[in-house]
PDB file of N, CA and C in Angstrom:
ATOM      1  N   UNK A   1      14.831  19.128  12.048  1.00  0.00           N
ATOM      2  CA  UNK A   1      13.879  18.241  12.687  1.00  0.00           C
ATOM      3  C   UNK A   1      13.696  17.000  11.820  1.00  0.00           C
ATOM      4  N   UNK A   2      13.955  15.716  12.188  1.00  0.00           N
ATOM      5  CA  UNK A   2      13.762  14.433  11.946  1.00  0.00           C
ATOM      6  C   UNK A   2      12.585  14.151  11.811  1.00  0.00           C
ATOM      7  N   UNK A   3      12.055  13.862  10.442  1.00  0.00           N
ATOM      8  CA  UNK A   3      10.337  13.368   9.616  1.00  0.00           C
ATOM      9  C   UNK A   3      10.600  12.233  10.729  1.00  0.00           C
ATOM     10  N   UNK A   4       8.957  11.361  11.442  1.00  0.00           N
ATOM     11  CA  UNK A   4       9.281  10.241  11.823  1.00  0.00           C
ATOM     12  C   UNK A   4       8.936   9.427  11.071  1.00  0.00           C
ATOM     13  N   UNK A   5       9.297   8.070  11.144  1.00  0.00           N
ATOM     14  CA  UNK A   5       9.093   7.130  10.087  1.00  0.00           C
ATOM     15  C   UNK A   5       8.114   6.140  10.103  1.00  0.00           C
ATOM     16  N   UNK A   6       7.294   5.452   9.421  1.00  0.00           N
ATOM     17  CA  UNK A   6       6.209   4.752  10.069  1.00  0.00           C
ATOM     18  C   UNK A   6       6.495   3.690   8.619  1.00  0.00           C
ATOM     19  N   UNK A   7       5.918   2.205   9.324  1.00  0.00           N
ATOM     20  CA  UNK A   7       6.251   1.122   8.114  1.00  0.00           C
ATOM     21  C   UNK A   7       4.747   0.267   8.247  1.00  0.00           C
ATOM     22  N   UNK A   8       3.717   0.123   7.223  1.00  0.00           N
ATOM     23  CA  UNK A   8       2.725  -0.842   7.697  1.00  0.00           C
ATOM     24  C   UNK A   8       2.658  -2.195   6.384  1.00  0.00           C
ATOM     25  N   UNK A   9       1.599  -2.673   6.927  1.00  0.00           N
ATOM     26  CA  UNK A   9       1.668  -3.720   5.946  1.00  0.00           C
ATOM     27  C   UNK A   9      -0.248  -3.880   5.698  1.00  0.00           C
ATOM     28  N   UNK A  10      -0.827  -4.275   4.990  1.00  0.00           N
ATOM     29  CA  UNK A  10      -2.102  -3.990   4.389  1.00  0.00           C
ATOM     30  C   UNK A  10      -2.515  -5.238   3.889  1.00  0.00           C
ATOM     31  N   UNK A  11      -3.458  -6.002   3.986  1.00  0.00           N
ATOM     32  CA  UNK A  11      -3.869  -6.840   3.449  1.00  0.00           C
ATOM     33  C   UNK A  11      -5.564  -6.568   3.042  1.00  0.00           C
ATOM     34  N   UNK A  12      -5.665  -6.090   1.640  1.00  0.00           N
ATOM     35  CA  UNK A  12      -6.461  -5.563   1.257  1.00  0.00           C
ATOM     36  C   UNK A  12      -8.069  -6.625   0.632  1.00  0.00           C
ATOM     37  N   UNK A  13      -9.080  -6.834   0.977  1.00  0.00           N
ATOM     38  CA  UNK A  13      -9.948  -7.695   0.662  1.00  0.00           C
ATOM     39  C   UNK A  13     -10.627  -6.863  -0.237  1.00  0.00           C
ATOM     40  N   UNK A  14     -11.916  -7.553  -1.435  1.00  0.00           N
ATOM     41  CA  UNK A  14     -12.716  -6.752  -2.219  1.00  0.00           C
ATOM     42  C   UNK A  14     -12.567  -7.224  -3.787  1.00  0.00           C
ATOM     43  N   UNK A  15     -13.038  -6.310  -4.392  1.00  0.00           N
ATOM     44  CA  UNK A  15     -12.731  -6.548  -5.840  1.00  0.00           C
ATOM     45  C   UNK A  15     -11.369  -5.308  -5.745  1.00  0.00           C
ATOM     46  N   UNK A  16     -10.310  -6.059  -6.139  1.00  0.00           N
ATOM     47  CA  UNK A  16      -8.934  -5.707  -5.962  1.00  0.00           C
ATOM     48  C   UNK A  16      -8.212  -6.443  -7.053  1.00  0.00           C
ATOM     49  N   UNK A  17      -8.843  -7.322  -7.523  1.00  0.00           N
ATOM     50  CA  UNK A  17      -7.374  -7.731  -8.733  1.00  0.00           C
ATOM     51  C   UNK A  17      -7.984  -8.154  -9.962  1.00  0.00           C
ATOM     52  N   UNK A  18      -7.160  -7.892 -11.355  1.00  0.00           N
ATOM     53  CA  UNK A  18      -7.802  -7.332 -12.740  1.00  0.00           C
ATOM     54  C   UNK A  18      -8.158  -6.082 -12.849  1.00  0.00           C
ATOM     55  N   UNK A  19      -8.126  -5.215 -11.957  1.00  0.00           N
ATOM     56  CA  UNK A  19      -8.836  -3.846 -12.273  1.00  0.00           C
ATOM     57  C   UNK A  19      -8.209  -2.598 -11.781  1.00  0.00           C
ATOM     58  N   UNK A  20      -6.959  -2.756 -11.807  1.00  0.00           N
ATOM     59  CA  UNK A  20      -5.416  -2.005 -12.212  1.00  0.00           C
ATOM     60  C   UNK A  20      -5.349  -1.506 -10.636  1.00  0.00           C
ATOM     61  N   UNK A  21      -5.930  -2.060  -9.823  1.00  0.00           N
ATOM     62  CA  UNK A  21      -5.519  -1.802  -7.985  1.00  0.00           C
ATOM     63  C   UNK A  21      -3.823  -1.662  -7.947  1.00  0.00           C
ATOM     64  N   UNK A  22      -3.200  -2.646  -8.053  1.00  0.00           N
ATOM     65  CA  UNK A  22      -1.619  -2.586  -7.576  1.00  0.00           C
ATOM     66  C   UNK A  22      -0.921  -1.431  -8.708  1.00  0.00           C
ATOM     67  N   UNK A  23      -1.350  -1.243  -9.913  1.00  0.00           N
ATOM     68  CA  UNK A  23      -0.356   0.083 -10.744  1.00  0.00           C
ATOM     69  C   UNK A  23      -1.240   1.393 -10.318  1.00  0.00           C
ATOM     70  N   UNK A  24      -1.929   0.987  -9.443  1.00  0.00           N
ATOM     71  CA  UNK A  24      -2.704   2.629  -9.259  1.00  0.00           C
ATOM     72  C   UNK A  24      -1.985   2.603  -8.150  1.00  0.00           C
ATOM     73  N   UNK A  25      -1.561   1.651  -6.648  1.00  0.00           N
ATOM     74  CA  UNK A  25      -1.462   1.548  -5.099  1.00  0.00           C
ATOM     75  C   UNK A  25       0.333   1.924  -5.780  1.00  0.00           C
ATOM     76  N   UNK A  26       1.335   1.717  -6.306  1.00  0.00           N
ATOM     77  CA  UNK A  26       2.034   1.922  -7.277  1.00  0.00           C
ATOM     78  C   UNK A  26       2.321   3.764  -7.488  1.00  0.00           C
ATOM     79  N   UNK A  27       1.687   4.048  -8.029  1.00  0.00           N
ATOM     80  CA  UNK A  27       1.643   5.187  -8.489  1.00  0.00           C
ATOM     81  C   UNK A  27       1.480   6.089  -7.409  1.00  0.00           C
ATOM     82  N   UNK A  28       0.475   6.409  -6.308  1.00  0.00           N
ATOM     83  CA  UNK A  28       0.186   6.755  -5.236  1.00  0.00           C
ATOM     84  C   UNK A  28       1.609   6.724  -3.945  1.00  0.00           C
ATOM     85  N   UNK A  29       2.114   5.730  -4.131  1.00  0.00           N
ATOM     86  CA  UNK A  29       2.965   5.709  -3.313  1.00  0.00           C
ATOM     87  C   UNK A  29       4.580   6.249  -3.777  1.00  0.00           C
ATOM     88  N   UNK A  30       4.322   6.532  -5.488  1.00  0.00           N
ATOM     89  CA  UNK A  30       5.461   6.782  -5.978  1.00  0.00           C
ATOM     90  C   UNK A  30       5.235   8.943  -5.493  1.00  0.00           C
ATOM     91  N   UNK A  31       3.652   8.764  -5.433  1.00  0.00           N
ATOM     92  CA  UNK A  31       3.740  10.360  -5.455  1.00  0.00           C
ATOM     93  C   UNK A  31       3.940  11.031  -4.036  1.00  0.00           C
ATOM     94  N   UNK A  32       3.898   9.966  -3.155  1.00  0.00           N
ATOM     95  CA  UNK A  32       4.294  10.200  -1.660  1.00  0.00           C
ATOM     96  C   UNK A  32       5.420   9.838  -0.902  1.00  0.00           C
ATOM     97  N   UNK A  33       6.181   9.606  -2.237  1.00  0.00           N
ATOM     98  CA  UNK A  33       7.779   9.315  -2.114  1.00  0.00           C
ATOM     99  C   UNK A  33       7.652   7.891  -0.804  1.00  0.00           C
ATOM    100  N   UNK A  34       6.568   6.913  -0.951  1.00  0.00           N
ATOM    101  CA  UNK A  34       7.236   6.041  -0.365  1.00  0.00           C
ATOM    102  C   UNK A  34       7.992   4.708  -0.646  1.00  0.00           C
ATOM    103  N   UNK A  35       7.856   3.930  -0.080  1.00  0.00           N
ATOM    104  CA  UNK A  35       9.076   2.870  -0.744  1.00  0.00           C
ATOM    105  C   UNK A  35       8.518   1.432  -0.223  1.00  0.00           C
ATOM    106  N   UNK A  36       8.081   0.477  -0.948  1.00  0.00           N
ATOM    107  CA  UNK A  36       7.747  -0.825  -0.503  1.00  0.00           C
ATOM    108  C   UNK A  36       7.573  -1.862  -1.626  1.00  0.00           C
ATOM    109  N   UNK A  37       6.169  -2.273  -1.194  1.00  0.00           N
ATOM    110  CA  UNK A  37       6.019  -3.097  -2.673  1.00  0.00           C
ATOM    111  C   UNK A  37       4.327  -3.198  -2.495  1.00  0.00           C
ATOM    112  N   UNK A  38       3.487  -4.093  -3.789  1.00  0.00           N
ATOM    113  CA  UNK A  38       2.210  -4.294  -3.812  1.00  0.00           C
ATOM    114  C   UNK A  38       2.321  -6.142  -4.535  1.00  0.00           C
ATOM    115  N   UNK A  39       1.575  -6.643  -4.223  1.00  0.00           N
ATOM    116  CA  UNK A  39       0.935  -8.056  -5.145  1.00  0.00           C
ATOM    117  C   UNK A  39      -0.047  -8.334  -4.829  1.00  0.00           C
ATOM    118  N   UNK A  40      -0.768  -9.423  -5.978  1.00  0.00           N
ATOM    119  CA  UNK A  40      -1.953 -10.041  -5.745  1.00  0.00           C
ATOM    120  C   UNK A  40      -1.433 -11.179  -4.823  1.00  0.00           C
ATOM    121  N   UNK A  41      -2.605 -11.626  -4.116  1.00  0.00           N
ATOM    122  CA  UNK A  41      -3.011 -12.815  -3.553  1.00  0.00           C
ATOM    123  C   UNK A  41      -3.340 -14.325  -3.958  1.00  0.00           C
ATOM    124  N   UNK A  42      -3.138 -15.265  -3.928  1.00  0.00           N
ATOM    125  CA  UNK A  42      -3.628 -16.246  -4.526  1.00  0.00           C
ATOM    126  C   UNK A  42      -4.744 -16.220  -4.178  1.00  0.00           C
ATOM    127  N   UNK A  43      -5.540 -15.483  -2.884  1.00  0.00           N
ATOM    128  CA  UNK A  43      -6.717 -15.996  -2.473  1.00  0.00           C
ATOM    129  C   UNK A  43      -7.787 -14.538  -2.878  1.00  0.00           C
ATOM    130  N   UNK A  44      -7.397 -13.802  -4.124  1.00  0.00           N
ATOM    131  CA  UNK A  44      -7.781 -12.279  -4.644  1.00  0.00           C
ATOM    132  C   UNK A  44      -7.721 -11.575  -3.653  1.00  0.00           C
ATOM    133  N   UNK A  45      -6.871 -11.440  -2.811  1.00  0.00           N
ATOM    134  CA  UNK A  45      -6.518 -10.224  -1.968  1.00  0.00           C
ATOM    135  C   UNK A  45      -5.424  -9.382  -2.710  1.00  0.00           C
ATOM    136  N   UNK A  46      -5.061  -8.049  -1.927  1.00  0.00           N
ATOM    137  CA  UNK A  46      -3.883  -7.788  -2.791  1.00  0.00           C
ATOM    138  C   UNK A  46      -2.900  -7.414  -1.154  1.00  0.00           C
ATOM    139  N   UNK A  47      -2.267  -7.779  -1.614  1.00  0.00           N
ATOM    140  CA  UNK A  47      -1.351  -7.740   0.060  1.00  0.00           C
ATOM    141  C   UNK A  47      -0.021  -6.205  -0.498  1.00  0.00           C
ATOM    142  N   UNK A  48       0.274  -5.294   0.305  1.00  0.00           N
ATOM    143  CA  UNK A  48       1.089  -4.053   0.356  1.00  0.00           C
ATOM    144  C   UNK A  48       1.690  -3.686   1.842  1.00  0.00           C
ATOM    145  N   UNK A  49       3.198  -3.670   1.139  1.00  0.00           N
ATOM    146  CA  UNK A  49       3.943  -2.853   2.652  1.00  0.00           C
ATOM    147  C   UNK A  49       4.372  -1.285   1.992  1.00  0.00           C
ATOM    148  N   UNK A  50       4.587  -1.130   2.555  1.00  0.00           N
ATOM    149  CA  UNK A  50       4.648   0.830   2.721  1.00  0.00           C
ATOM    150  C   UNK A  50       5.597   1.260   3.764  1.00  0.00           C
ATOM    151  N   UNK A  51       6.918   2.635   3.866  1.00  0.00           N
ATOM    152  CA  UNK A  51       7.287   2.572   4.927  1.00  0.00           C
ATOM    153  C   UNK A  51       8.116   4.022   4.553  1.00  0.00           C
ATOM    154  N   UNK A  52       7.946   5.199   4.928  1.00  0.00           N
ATOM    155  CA  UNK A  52       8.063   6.381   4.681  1.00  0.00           C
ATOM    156  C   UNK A  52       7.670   7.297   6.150  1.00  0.00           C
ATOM    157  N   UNK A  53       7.556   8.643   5.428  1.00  0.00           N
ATOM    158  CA  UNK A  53       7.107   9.726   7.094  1.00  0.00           C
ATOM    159  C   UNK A  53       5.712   9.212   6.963  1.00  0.00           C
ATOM    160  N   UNK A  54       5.438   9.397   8.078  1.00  0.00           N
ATOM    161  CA  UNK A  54       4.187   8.819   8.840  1.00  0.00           C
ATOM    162  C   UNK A  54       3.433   9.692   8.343  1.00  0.00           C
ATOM    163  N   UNK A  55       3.098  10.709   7.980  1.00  0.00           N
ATOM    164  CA  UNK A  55       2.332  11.550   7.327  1.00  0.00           C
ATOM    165  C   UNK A  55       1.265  10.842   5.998  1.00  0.00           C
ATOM    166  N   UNK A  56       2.728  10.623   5.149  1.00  0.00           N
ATOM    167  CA  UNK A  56       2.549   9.782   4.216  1.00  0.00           C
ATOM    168  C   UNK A  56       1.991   8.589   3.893  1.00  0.00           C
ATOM    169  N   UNK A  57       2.716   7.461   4.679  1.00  0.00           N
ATOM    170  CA  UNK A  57       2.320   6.298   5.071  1.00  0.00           C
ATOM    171  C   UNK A  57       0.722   6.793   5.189  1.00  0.00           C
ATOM    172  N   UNK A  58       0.527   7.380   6.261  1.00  0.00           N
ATOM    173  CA  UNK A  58      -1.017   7.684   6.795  1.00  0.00           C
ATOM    174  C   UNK A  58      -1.895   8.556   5.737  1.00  0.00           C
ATOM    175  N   UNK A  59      -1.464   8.786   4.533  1.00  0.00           N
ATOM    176  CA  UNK A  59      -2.575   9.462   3.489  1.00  0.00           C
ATOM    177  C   UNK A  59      -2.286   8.113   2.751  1.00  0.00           C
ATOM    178  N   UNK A  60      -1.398   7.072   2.376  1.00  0.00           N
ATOM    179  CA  UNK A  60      -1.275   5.969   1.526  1.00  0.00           C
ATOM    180  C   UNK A  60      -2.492   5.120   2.132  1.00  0.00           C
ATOM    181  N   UNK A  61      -2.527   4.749   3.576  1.00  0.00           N
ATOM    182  CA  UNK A  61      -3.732   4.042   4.160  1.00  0.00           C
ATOM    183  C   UNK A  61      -5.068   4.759   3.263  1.00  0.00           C
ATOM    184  N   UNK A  62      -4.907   6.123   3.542  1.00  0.00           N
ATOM    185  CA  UNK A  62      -6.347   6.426   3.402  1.00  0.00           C
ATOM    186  C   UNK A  62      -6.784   6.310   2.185  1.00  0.00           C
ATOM    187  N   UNK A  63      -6.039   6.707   0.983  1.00  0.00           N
ATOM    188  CA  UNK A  63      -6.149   6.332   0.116  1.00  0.00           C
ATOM    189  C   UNK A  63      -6.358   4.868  -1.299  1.00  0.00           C
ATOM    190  N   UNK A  64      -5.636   4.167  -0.083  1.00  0.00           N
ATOM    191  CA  UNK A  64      -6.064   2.445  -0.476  1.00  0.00           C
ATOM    192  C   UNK A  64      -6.877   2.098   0.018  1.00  0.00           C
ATOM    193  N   UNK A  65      -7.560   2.807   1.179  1.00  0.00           N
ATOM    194  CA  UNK A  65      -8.750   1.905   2.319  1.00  0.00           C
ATOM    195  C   UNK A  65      -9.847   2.725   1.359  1.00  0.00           C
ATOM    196  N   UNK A  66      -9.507   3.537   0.298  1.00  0.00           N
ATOM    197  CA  UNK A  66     -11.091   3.879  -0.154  1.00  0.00           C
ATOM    198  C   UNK A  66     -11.043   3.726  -1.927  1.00  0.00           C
ATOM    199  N   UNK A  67     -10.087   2.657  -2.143  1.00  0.00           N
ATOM    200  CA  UNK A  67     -10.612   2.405  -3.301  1.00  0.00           C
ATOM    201  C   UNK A  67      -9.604   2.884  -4.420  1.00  0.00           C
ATOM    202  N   UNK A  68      -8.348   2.764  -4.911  1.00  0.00           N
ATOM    203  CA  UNK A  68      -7.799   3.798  -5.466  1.00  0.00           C
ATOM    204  C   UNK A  68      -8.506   3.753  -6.869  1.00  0.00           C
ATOM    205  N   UNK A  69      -8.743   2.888  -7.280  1.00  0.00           N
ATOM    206  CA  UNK A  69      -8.853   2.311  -8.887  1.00  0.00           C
ATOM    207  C   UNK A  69     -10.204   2.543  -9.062  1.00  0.00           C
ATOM    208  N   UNK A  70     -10.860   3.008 -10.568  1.00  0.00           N
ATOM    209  CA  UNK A  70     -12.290   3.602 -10.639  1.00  0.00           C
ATOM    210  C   UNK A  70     -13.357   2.134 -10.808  1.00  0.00           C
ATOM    211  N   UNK A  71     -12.861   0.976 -11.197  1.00  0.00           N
ATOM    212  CA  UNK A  71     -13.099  -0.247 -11.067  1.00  0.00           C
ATOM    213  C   UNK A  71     -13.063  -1.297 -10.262  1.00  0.00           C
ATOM    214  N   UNK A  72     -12.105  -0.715  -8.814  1.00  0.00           N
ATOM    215  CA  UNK A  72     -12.150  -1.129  -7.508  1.00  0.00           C
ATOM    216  C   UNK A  72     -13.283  -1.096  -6.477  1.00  0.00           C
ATOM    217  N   UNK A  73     -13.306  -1.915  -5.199  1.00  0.00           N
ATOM    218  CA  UNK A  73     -14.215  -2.089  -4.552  1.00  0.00           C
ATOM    219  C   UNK A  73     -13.563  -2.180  -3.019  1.00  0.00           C
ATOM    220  N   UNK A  74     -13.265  -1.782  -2.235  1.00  0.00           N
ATOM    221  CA  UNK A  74     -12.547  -2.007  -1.171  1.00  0.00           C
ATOM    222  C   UNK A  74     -13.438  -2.446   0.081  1.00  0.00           C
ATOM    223  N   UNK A  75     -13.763  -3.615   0.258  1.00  0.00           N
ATOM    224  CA  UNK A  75     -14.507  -4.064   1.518  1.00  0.00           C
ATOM    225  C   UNK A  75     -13.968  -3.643   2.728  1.00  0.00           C
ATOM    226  N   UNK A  76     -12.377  -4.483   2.762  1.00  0.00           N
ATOM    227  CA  UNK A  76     -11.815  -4.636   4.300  1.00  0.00           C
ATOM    228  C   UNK A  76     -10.475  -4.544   4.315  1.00  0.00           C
ATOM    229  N   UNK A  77      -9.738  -3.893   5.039  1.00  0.00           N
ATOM    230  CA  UNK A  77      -8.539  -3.703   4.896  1.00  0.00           C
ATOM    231  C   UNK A  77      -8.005  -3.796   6.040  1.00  0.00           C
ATOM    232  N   UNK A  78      -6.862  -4.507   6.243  1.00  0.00           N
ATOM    233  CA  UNK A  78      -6.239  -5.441   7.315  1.00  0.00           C
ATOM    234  C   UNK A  78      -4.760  -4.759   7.106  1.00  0.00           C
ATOM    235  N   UNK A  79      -4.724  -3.884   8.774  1.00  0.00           N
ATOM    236  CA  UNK A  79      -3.384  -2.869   8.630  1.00  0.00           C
ATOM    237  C   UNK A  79      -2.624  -3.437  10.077  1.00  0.00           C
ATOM    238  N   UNK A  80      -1.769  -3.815   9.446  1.00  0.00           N
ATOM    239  CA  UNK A  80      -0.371  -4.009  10.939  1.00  0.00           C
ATOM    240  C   UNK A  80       0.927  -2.927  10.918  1.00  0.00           C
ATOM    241  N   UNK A  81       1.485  -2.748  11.861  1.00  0.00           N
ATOM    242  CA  UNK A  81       2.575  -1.712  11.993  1.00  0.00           C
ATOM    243  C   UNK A  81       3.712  -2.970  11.733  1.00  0.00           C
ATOM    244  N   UNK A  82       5.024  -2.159  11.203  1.00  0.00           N
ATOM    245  CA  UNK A  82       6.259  -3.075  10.448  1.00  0.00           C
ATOM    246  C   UNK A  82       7.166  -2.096  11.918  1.00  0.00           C
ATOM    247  N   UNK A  83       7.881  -3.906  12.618  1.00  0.00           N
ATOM    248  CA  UNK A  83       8.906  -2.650  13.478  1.00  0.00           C
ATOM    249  C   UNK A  83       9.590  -4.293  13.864  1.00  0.00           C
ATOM    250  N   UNK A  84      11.260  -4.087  13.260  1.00  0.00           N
ATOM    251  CA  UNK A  84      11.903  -2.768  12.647  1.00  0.00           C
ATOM    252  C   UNK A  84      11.435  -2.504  11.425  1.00  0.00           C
ATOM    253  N   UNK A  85      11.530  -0.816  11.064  1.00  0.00           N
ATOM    254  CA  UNK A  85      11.365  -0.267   9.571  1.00  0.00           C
ATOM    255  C   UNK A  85      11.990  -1.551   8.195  1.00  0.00           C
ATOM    256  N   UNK A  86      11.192  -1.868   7.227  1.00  0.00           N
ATOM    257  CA  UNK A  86      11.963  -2.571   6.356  1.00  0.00           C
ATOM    258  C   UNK A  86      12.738  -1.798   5.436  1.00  0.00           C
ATOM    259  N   UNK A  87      14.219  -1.928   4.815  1.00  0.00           N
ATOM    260  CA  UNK A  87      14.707  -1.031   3.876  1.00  0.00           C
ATOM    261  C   UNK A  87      14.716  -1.300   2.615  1.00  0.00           C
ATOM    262  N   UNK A  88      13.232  -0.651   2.295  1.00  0.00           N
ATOM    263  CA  UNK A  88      13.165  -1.058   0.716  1.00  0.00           C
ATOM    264  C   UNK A  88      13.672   0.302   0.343  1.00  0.00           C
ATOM    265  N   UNK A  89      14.550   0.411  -0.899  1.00  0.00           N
ATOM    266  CA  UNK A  89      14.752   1.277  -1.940  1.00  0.00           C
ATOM    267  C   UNK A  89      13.476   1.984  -2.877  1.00  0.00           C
ATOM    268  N   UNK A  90      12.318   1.689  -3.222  1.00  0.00           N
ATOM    269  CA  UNK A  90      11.793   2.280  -4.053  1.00  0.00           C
ATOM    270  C   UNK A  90      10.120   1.154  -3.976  1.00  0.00           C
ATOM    271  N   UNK A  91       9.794   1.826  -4.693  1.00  0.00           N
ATOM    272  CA  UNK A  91       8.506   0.690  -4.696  1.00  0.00           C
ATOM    273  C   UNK A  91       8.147  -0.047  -5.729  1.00  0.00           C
ATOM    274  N   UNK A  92       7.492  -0.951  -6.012  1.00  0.00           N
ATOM    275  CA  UNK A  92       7.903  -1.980  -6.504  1.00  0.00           C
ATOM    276  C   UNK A  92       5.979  -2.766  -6.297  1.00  0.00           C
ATOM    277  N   UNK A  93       5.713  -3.362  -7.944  1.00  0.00           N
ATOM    278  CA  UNK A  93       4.615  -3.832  -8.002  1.00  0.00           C
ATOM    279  C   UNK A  93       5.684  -5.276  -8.499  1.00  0.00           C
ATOM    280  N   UNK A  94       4.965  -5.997  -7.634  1.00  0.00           N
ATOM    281  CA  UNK A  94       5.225  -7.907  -7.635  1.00  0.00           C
ATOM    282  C   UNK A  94       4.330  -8.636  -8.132  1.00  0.00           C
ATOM    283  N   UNK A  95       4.766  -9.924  -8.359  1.00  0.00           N
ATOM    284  CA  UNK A  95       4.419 -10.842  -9.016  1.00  0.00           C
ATOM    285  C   UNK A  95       4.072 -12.317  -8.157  1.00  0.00           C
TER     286      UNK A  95
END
């Protein structure tokens, strides 16, 4: 049976950058075997795509929509679906 695949993209508002948000969003997604990337915003957002079994993907949401970092603050989080799937190799914190 074929995992299905789900790809989103996140544009995360709040206190989100300086306070280790993207190596924690990073880490989380390394433990749910998914594959994308994370960066800051010029405008202190932190913007993330994600794209794995939908299972996954869908505990990565839940887990960034509540804050991963103990110094984080997560107001608002801005989720779109990615279609077609993007083929990232691994995940990846940007610059």
């Amino acid at each position: 049976m074929k995992m299905t695949q789900k790809a989103v993209s996140m544009k995360v508002t709040g206190i989100v950058q300086g306070v280790g948000f993207r190596w924690v969003a990073q880490r989380i997604a390394n433990q749910l075997h998914l594959n994308g990337f994370v960066r800051n915003n010029p405008d202190g957002t932190v913007y993330t795509e994600v794209v794995g079994a939908e299972a996954d993907v869908n505990k990565y949401i839940e887990m960034i929509s509540g804050g991963p970092s103990p110094s984080s603050r997560v107001d608002h989080v801005e989720i779109h679906t990615l279609n077609p799937l993007p083929d990232y190799k691994e995940f990846k914190v940007t610059f």
